[in-house]
Protein backbone atom coordinates (compact mmCIF):
# COMPACT_ATOMS: atom_id res chain seq x y z
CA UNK A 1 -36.05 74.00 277.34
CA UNK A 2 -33.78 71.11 277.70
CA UNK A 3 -31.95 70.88 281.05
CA UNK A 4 -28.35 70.92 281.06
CA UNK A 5 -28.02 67.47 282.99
CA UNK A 6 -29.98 65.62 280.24
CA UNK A 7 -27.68 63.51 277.80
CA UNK A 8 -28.32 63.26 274.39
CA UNK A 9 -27.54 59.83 272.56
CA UNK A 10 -24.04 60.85 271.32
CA UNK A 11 -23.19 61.76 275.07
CA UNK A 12 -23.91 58.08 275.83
CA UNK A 13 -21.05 55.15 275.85
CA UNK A 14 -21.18 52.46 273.43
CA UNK A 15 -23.29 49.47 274.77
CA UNK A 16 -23.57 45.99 273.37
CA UNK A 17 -20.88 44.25 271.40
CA UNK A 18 -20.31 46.97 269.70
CA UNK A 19 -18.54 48.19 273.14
CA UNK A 20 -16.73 45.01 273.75
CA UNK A 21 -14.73 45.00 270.23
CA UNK A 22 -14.01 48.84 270.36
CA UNK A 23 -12.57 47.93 274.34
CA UNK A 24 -10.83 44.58 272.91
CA UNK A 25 -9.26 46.62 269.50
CA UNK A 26 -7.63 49.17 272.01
CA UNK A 27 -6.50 46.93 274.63
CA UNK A 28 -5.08 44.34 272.43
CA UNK A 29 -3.31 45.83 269.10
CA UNK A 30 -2.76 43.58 266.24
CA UNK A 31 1.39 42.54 265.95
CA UNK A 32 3.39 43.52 263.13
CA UNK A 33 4.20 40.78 261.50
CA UNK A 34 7.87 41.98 260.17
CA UNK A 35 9.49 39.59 257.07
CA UNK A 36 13.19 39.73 257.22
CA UNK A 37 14.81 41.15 253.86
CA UNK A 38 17.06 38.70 252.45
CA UNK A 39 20.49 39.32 252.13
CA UNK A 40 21.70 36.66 249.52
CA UNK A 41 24.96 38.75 248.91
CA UNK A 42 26.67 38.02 252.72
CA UNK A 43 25.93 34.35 251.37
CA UNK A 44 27.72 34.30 248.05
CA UNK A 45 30.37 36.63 250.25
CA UNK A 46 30.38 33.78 252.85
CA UNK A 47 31.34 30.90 250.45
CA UNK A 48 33.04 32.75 248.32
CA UNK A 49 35.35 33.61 251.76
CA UNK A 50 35.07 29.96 252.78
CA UNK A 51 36.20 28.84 249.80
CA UNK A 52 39.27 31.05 249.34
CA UNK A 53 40.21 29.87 252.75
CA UNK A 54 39.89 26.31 251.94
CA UNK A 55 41.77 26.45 249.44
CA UNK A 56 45.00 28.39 250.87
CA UNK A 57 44.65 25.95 253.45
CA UNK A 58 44.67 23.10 250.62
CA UNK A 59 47.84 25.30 249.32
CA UNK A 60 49.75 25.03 252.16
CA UNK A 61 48.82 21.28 253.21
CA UNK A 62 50.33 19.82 249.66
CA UNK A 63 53.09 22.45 249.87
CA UNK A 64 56.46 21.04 250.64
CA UNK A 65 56.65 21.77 254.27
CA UNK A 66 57.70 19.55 257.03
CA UNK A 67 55.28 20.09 259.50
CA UNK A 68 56.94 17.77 262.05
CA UNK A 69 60.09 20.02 262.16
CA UNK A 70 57.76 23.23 262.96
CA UNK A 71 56.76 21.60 266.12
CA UNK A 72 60.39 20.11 266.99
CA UNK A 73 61.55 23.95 267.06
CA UNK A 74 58.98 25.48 268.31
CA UNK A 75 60.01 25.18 271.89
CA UNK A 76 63.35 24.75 271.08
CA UNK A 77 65.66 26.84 273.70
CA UNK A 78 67.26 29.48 271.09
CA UNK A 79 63.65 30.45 270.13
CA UNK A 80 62.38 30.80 273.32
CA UNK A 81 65.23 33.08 274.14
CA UNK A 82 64.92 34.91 270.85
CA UNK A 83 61.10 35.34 271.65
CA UNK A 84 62.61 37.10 275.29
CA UNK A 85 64.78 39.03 274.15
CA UNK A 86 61.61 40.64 271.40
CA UNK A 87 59.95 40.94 274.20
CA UNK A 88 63.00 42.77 276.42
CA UNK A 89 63.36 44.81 273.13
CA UNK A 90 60.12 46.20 273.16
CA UNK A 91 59.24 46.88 276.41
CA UNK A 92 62.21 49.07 276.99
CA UNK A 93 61.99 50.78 273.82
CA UNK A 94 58.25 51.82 274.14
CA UNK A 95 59.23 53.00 277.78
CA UNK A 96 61.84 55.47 275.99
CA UNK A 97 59.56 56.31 273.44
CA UNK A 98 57.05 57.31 276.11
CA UNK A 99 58.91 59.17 278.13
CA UNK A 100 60.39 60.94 275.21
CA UNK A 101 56.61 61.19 273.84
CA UNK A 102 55.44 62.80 276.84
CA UNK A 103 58.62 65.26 277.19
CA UNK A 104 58.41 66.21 272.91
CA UNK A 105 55.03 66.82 273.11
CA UNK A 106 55.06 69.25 276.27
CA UNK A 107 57.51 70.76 274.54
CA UNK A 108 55.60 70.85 271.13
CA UNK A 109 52.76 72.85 272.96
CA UNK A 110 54.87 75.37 274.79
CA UNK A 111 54.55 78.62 273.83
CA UNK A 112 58.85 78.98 273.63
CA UNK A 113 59.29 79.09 270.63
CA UNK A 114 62.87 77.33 270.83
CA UNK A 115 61.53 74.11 273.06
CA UNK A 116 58.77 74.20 270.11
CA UNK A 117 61.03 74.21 266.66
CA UNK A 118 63.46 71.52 268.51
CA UNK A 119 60.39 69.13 269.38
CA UNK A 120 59.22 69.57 265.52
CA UNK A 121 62.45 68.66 264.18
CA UNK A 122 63.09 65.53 266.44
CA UNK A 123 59.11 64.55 265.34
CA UNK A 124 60.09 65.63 261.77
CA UNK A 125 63.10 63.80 261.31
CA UNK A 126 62.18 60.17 263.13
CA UNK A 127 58.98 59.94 261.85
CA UNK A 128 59.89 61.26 258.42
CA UNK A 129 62.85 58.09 257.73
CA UNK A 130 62.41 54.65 258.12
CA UNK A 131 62.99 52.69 260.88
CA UNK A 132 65.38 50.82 258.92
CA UNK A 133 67.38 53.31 257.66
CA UNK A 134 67.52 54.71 261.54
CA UNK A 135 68.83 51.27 262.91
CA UNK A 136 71.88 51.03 259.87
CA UNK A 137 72.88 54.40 261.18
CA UNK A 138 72.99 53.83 264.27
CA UNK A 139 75.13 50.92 263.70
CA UNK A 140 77.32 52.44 261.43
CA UNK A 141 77.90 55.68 263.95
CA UNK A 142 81.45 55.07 263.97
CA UNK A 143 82.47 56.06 260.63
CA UNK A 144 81.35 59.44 261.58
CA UNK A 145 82.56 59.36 265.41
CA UNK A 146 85.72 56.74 265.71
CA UNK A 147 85.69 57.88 269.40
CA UNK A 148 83.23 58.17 272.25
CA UNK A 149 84.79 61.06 274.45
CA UNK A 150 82.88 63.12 276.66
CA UNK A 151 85.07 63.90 279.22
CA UNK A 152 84.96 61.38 282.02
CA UNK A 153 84.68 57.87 279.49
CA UNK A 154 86.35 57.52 276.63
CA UNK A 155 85.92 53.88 274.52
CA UNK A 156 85.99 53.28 270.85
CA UNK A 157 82.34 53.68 269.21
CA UNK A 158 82.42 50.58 268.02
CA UNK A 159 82.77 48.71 271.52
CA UNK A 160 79.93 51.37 272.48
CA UNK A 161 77.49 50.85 270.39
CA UNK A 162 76.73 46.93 270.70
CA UNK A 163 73.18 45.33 268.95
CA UNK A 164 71.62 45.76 271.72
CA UNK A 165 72.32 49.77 271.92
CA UNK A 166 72.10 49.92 268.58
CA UNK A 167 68.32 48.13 268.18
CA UNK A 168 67.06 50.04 271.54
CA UNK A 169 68.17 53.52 270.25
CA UNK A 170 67.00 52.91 266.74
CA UNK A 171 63.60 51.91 268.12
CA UNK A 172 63.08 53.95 271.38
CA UNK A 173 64.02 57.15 269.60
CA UNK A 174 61.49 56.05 266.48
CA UNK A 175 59.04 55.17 268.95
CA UNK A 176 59.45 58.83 270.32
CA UNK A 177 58.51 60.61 267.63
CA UNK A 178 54.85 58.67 267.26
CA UNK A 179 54.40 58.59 270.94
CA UNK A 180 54.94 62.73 271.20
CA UNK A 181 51.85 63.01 268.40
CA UNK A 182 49.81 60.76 270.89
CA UNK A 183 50.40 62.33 273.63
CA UNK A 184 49.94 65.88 272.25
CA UNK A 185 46.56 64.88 270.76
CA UNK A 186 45.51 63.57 274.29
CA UNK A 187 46.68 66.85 276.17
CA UNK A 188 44.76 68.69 273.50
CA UNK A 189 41.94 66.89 274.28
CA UNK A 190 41.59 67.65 277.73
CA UNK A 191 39.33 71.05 278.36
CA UNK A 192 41.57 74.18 279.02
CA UNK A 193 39.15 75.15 281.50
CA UNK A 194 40.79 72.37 283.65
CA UNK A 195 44.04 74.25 283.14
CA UNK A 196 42.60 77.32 284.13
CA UNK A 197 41.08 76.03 287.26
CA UNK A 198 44.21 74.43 288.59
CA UNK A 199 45.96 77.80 288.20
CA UNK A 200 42.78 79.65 289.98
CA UNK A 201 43.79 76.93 292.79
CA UNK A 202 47.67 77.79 293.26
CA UNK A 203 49.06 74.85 291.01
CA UNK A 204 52.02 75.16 289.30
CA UNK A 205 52.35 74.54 285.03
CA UNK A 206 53.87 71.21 285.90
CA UNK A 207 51.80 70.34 289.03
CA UNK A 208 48.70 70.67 286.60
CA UNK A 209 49.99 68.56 284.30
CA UNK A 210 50.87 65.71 286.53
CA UNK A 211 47.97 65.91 288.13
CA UNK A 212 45.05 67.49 286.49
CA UNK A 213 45.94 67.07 282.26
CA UNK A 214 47.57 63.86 282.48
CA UNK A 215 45.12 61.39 284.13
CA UNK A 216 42.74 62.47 281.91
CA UNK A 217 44.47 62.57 279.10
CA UNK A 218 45.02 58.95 279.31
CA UNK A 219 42.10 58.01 278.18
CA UNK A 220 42.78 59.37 274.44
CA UNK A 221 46.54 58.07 274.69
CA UNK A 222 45.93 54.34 275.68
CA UNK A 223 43.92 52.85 272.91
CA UNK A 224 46.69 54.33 270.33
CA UNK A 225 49.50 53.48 272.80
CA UNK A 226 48.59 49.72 273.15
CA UNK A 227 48.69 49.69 268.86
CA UNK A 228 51.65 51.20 268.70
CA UNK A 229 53.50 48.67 271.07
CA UNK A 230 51.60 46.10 269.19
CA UNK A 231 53.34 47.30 265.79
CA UNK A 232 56.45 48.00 268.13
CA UNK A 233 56.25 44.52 268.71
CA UNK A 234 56.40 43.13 265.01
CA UNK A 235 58.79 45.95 264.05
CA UNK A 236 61.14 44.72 266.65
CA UNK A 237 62.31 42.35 263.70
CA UNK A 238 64.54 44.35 261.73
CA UNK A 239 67.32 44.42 264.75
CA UNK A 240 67.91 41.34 262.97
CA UNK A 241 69.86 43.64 260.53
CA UNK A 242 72.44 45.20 263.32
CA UNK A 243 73.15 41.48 264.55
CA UNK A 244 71.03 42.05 267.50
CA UNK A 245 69.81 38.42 268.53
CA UNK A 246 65.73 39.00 268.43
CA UNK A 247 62.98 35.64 267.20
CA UNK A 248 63.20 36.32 264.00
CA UNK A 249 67.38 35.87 263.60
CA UNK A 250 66.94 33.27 265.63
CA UNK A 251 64.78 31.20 263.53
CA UNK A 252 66.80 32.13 260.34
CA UNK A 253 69.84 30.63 261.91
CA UNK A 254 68.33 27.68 262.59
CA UNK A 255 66.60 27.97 259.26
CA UNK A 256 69.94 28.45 257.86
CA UNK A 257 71.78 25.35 259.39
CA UNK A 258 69.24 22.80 259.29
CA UNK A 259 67.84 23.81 255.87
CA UNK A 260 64.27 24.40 256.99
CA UNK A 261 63.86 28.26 256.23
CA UNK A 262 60.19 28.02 255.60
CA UNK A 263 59.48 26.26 258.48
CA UNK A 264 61.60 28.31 260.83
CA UNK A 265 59.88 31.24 259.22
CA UNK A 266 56.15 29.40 260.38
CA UNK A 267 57.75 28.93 263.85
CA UNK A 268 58.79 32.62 264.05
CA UNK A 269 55.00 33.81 263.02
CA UNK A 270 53.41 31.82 265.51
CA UNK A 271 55.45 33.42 267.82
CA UNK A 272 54.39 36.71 266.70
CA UNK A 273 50.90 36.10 266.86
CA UNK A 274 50.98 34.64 270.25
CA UNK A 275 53.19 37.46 271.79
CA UNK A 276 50.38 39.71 270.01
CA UNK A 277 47.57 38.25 271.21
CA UNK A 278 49.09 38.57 274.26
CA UNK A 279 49.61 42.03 274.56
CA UNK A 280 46.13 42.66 273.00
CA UNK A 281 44.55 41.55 275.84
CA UNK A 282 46.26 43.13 278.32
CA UNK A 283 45.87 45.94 276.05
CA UNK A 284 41.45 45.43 276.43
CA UNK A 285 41.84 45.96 280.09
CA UNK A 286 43.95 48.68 280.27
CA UNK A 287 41.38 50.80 277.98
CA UNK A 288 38.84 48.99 279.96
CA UNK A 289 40.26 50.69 283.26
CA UNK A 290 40.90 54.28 281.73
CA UNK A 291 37.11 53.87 280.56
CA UNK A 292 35.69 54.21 283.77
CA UNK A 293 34.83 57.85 283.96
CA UNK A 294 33.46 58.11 280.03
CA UNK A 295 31.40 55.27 280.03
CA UNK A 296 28.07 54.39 281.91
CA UNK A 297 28.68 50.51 281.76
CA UNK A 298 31.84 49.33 281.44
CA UNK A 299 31.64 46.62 278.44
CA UNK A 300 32.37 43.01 279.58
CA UNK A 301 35.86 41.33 279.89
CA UNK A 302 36.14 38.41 277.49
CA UNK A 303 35.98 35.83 280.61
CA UNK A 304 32.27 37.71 281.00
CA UNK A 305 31.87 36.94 277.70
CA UNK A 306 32.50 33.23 277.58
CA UNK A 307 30.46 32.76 280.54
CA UNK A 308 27.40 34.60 279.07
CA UNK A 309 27.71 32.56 276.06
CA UNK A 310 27.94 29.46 278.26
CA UNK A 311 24.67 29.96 280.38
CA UNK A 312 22.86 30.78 276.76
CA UNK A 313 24.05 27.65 275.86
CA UNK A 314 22.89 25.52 278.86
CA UNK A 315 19.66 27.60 279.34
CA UNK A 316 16.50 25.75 277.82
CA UNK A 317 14.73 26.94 274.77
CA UNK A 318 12.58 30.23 274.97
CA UNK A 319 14.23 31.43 278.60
């Protein structure tokens, strides 16, 4: 009878060397070694890129363009005060076209059906003609009214309605009818059982949207808002057509007088892409700040990025 203490040779550990490479195998797993797969195709993409942009560059460099008189007028006074008065342009008209947005598109979700058809004509009709076609008649208003009258001022339309009227109507009211979808997609994106909860509480329809929809909503409306001021910004150069006095008429008068239309024309686009990169990066932070309840780390600001990329730099090989 064997007793139920006694081992039996398969009950027994491993002894020897045996032991020691079974112990060593599982302690110490043998790496992976992982070959890269070549991509030869972002290559041939590469040069075929670098090349294209060599040669455009090339282009321009034996083109006949006198480089000296793009940087003689680019800080010349009546550009700088065409660039301000883009930049007054825009500012005000995206403020209309947000306070417009966020009045359509409260409008566009009420349940009157009156407030409702009105908001989705105004969306219909400013977002269905060009912005172009809006400025000219807006300019040419006084074929159809001669006369502003309503009651307590009375002036001819023509004195009324000056570029500056003309271009900040033309765009604010555009600007409007995009900013009302925006806003309307950010309100619908907001959980109704917020609504409902701020009604449970006592708050009024508006109350709740003030303070309960809105805040939250932002975070949907920024990112398009910030693109929308961006393209505001470039399409801020057709008020050149209603004599309003933005960068780009600016530089074509100058163009026009001292013969130099493509270089006036290189002055305006570095303006553009300065203002731009401007406004992008105040656009970054804004999202940035509006992304502070979504996200669990907020990603870095682009000074955090330079100075990450700086202390990889000056760190020593392998740290």
């Amino acid at each position: 009878m064997t007793d139920k203490f006694d081992k039996t040779p398969a009950d027994e550990p491993p002894t020897g060397s045996s032991a020691s490479k079974e112990t060593t195998a599982t302690a110490h797993p043998e790496q992976i070694k992982a070959i890269p797969v070549r991509h030869y195709g972002r290559w041939v993409s590469g040069a075929v890129v670098l090349v294209l942009l060599g040669w455009l560059a090339f282009a321009f460099a034996q083109g006949d363009i006198r480089w000296a008189t793009i940087t003689d007028y680019l800080f010349d006074g009546r550009i700088l005060q065409g660039a301000l008065n883009t930049i007054i342009i825009s500012v005000l008209s995206m403020l209309i076209g947000l306070v417009l947005g966020i009045v359509f598109a409260v409008m566009r979700l009420s349940k009157n059906p009156v407030t409702g058809a009105v908001a989705w004509l105004y969306i219909w009709f400013f977002r269905g003609t060009p912005v172009y076609v809006q400025l000219l008649l807006w300019f040419n208003l006084a074929l159809i009214f001669p006369i502003l009258n309503i009651g307590f001022y009375k002036d001819e339309m023509v004195d009324v309605m000056t570029p500056f009227l003309v271009a900040l109507l033309g765009l604010g009211l555009n600007e409007g009818a995009y900013m009302a979808e925006i806003v309307r997609a950010g309100i619908q994106s907001v959980d109704e059982g917020q609504t409902e909860a701020s009604h449970a509480l006592g708050m009024s329809n508006g109350k709740t949207m003030r303070r309960v929809v809105l805040p939250q909503a932002m975070r949907v409306i920024v990112p398009p808002t910030g693109n929308e001021f961006i393209n505001l910004l470039k399409t801020s150069s057709l008020v050149s057509a209603v004599q309003y006095t933005d960068l780009l008429r600016a530089a074509t008068n100058i163009g026009s007088t001292s013969f130099a239309i493509m270089e006036m024309l290189i002055v305006a686009s570095i303006w553009y892409l300065a203002l731009t990169s401007v406004f992008s990066v105040g656009q970054y932070y804004v999202e940035r700040y509006y992304a502070r309840g979504s996200l669990r780390q907020l990603p870095p600001t682009p000074w955090q990025r330079v100075k990450t990329n700086l202390r990889f730099l000056q760190s020593p090989r392998g740290v």
